[in-house]
PDB file of N, CA and C in Angstrom:
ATOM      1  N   UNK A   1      -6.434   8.030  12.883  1.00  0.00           N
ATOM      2  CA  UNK A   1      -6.058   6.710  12.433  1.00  0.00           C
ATOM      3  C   UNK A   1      -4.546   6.577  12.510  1.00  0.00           C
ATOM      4  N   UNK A   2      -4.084   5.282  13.170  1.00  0.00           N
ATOM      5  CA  UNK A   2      -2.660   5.213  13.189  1.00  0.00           C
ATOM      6  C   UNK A   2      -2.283   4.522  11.645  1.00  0.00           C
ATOM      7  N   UNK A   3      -1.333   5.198  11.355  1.00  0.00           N
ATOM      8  CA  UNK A   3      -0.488   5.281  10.083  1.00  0.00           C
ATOM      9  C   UNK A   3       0.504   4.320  10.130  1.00  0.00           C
ATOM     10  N   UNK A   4       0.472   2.783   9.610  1.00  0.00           N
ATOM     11  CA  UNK A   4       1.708   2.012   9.723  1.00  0.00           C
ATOM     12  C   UNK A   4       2.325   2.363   8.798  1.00  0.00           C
ATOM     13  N   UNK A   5       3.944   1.934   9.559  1.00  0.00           N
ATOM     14  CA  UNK A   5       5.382   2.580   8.462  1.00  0.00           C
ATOM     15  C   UNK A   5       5.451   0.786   7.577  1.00  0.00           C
ATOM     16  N   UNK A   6       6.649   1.038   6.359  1.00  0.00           N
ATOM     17  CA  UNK A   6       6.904  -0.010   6.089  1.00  0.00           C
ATOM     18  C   UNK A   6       7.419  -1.316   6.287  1.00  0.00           C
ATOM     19  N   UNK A   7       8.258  -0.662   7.605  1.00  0.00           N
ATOM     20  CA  UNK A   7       8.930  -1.355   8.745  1.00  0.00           C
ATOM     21  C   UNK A   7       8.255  -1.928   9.558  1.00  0.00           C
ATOM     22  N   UNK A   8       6.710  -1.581  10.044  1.00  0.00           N
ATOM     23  CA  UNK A   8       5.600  -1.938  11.354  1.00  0.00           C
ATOM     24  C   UNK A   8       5.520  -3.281  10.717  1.00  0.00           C
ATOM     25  N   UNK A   9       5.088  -2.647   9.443  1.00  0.00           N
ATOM     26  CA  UNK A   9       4.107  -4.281   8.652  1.00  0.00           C
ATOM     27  C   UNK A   9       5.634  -5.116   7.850  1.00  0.00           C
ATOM     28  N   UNK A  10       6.620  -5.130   7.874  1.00  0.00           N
ATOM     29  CA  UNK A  10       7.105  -6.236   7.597  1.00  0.00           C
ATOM     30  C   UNK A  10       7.539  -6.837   8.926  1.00  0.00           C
ATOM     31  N   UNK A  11       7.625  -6.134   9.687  1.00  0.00           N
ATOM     32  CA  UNK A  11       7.872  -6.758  11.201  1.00  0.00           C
ATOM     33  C   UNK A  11       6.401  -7.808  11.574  1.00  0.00           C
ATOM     34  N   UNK A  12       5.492  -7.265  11.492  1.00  0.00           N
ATOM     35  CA  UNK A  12       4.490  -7.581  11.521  1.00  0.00           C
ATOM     36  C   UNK A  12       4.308  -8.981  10.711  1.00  0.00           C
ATOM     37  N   UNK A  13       4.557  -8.478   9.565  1.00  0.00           N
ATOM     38  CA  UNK A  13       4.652  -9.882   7.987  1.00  0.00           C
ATOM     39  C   UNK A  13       5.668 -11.013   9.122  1.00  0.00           C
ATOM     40  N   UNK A  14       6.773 -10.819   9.354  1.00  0.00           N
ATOM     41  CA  UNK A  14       7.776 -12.077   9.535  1.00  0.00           C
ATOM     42  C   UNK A  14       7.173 -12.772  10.747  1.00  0.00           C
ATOM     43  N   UNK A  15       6.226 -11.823  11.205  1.00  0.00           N
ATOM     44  CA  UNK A  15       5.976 -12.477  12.740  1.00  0.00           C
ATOM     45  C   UNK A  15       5.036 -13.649  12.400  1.00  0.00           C
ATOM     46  N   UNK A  16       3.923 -13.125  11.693  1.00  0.00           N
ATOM     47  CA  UNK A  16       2.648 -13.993  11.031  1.00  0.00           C
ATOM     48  C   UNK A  16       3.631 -15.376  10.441  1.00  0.00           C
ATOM     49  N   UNK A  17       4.571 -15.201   9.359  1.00  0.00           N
ATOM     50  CA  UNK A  17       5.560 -16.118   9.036  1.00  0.00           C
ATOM     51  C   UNK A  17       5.936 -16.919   9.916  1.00  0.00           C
ATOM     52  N   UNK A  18       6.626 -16.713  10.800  1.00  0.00           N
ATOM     53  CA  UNK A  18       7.290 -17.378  11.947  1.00  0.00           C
ATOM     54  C   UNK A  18       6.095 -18.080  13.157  1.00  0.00           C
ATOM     55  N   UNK A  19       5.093 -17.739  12.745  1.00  0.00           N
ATOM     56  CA  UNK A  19       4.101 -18.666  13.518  1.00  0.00           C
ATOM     57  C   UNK A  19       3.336 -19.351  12.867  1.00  0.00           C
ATOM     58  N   UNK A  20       3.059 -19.168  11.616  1.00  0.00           N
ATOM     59  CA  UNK A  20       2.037 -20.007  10.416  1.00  0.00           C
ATOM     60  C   UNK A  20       2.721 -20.992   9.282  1.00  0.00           C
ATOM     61  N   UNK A  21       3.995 -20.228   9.309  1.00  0.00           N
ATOM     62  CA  UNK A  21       4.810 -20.952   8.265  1.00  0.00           C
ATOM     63  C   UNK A  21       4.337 -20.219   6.674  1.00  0.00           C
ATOM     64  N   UNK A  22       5.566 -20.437   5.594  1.00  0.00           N
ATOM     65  CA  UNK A  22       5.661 -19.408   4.717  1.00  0.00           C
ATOM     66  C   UNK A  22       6.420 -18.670   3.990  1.00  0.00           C
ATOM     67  N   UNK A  23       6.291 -18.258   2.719  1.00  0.00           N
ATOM     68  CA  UNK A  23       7.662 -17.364   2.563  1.00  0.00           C
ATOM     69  C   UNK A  23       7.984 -15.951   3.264  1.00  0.00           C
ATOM     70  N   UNK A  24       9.159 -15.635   4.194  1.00  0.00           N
ATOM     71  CA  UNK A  24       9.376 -14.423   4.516  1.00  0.00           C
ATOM     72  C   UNK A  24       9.783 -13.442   3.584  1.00  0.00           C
ATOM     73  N   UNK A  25      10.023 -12.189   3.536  1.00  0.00           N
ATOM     74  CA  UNK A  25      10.022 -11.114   3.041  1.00  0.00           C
ATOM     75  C   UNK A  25       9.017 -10.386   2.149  1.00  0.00           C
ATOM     76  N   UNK A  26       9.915  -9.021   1.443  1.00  0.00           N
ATOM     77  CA  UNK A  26       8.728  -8.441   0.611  1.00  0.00           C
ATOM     78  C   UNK A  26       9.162  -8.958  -1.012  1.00  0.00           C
ATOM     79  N   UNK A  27       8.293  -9.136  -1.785  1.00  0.00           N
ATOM     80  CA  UNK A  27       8.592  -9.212  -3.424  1.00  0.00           C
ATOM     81  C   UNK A  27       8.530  -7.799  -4.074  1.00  0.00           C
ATOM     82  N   UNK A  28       8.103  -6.636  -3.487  1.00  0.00           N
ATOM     83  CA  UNK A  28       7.914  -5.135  -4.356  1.00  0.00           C
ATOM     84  C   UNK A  28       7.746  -4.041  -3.134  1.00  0.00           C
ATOM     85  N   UNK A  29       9.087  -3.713  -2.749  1.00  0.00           N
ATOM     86  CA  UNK A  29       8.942  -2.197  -1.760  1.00  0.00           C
ATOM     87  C   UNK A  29       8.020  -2.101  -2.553  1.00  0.00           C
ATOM     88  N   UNK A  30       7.857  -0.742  -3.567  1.00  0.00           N
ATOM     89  CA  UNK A  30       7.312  -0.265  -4.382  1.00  0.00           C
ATOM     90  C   UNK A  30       5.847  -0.435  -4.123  1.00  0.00           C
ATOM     91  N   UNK A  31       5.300  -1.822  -4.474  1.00  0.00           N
ATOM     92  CA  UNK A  31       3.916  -2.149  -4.461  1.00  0.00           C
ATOM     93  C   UNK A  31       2.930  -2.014  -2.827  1.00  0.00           C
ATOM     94  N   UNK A  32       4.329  -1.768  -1.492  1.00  0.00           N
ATOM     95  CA  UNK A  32       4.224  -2.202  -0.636  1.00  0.00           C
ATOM     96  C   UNK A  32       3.855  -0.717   0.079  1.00  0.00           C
ATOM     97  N   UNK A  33       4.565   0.024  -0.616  1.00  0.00           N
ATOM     98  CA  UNK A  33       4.229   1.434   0.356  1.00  0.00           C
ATOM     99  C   UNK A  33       3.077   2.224  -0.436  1.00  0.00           C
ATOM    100  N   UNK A  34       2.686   1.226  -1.910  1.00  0.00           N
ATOM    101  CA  UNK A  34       1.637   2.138  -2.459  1.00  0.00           C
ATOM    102  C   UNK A  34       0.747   1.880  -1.975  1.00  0.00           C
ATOM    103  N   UNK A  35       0.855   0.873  -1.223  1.00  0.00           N
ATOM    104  CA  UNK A  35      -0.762   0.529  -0.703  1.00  0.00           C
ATOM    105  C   UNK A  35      -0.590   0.918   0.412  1.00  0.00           C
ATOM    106  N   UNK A  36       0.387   0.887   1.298  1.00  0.00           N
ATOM    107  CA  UNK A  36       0.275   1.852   2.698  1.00  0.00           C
ATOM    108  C   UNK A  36      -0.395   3.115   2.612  1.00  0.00           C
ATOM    109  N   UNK A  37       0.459   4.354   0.995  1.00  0.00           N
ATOM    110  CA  UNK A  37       0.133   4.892   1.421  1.00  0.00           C
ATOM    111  C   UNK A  37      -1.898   6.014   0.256  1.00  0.00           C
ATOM    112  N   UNK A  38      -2.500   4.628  -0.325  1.00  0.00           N
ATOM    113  CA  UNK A  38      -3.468   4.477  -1.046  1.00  0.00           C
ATOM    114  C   UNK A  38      -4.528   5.244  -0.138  1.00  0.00           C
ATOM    115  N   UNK A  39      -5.184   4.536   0.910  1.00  0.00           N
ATOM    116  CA  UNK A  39      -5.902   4.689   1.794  1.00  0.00           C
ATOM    117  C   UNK A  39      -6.047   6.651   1.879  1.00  0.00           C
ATOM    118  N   UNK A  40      -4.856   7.529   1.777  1.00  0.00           N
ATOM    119  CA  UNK A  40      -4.535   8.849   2.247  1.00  0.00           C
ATOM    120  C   UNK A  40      -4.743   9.648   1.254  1.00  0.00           C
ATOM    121  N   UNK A  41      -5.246   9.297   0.076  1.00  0.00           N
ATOM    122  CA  UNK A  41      -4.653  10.038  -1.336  1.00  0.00           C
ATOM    123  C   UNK A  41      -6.444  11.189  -0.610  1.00  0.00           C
ATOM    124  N   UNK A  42      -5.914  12.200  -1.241  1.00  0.00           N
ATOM    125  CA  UNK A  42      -6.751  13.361  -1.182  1.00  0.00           C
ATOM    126  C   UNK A  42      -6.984  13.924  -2.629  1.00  0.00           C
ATOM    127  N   UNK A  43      -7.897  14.848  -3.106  1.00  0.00           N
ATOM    128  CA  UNK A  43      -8.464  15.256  -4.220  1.00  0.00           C
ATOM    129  C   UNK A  43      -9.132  16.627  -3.713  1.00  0.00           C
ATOM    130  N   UNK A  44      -8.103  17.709  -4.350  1.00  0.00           N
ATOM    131  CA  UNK A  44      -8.811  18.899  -3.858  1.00  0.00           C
ATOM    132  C   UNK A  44      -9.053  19.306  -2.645  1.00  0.00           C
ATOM    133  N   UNK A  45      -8.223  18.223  -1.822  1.00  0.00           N
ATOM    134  CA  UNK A  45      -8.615  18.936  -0.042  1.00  0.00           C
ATOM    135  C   UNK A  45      -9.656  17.958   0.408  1.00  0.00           C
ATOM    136  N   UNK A  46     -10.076  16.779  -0.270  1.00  0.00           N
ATOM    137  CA  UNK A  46     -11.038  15.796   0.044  1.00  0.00           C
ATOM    138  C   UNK A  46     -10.434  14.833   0.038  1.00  0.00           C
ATOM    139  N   UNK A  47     -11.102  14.351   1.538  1.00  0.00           N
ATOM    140  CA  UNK A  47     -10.089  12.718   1.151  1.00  0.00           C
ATOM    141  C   UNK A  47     -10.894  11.231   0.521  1.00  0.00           C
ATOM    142  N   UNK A  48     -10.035  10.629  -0.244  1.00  0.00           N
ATOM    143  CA  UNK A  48     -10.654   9.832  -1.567  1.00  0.00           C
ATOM    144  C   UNK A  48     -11.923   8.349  -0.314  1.00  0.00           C
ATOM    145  N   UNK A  49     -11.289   8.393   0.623  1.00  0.00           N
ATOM    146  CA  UNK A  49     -11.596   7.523   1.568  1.00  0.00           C
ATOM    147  C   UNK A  49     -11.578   8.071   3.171  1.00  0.00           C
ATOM    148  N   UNK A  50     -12.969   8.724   3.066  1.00  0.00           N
ATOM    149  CA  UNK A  50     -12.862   9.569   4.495  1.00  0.00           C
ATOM    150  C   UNK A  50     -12.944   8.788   5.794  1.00  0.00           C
ATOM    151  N   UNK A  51     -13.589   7.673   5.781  1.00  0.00           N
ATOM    152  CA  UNK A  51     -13.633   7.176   7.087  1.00  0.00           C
ATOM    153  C   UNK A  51     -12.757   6.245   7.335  1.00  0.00           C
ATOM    154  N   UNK A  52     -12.284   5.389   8.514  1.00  0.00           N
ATOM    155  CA  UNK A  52     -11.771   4.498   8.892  1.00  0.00           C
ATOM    156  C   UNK A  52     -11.877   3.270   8.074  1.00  0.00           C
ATOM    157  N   UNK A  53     -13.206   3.146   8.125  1.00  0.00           N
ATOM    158  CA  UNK A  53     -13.300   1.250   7.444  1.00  0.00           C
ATOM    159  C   UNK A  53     -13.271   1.570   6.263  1.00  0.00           C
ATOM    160  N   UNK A  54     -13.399   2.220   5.133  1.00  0.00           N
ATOM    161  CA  UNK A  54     -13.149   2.738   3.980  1.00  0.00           C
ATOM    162  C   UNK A  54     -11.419   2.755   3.841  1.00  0.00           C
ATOM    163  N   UNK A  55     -10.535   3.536   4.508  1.00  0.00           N
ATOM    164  CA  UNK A  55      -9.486   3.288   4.695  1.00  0.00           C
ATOM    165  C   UNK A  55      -9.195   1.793   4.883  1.00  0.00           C
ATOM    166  N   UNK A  56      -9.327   1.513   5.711  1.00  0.00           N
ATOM    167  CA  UNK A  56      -8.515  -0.283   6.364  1.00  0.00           C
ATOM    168  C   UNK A  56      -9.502  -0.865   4.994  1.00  0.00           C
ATOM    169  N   UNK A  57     -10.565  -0.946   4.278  1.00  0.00           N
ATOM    170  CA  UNK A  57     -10.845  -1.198   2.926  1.00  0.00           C
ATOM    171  C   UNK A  57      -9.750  -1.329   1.841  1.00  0.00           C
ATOM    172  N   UNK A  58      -9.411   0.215   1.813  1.00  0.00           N
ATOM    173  CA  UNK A  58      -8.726   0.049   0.667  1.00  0.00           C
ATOM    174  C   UNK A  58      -7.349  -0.665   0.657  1.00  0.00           C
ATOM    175  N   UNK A  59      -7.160  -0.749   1.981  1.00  0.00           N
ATOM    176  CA  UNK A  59      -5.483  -1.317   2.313  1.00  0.00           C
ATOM    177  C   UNK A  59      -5.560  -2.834   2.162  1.00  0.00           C
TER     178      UNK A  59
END
């Protein structure tokens, strides 16, 4: 699974902006990379969300 950085998806964010109309930027780094990086969290060597659509789920 490709791993977006925080940089992919606000690049990504301004683009959606700039064609739909909207407010640009982020309101919470913080809130922004926890959910990037949510999807990955492991437990004991297990991951909390093993497959793909489970992943892109939790994001």
């Amino acid at each position: 699974m490709i791993k977006l950085t925080k940089e992919q998806v606000v690049s990504i964010h301004s683009s959606l902006i700039k064609a739909s109309g909207g407010t640009d930027g982020v309101r919470d780094d913080g809130l922004l990379e926890s959910a990037l990086e949510s999807p990955f969290q492991t437990f004991d060597g297990h991951d909390f969300y093993p497959s793909i659509i489970q992943k892109a789920a939790r994001i």
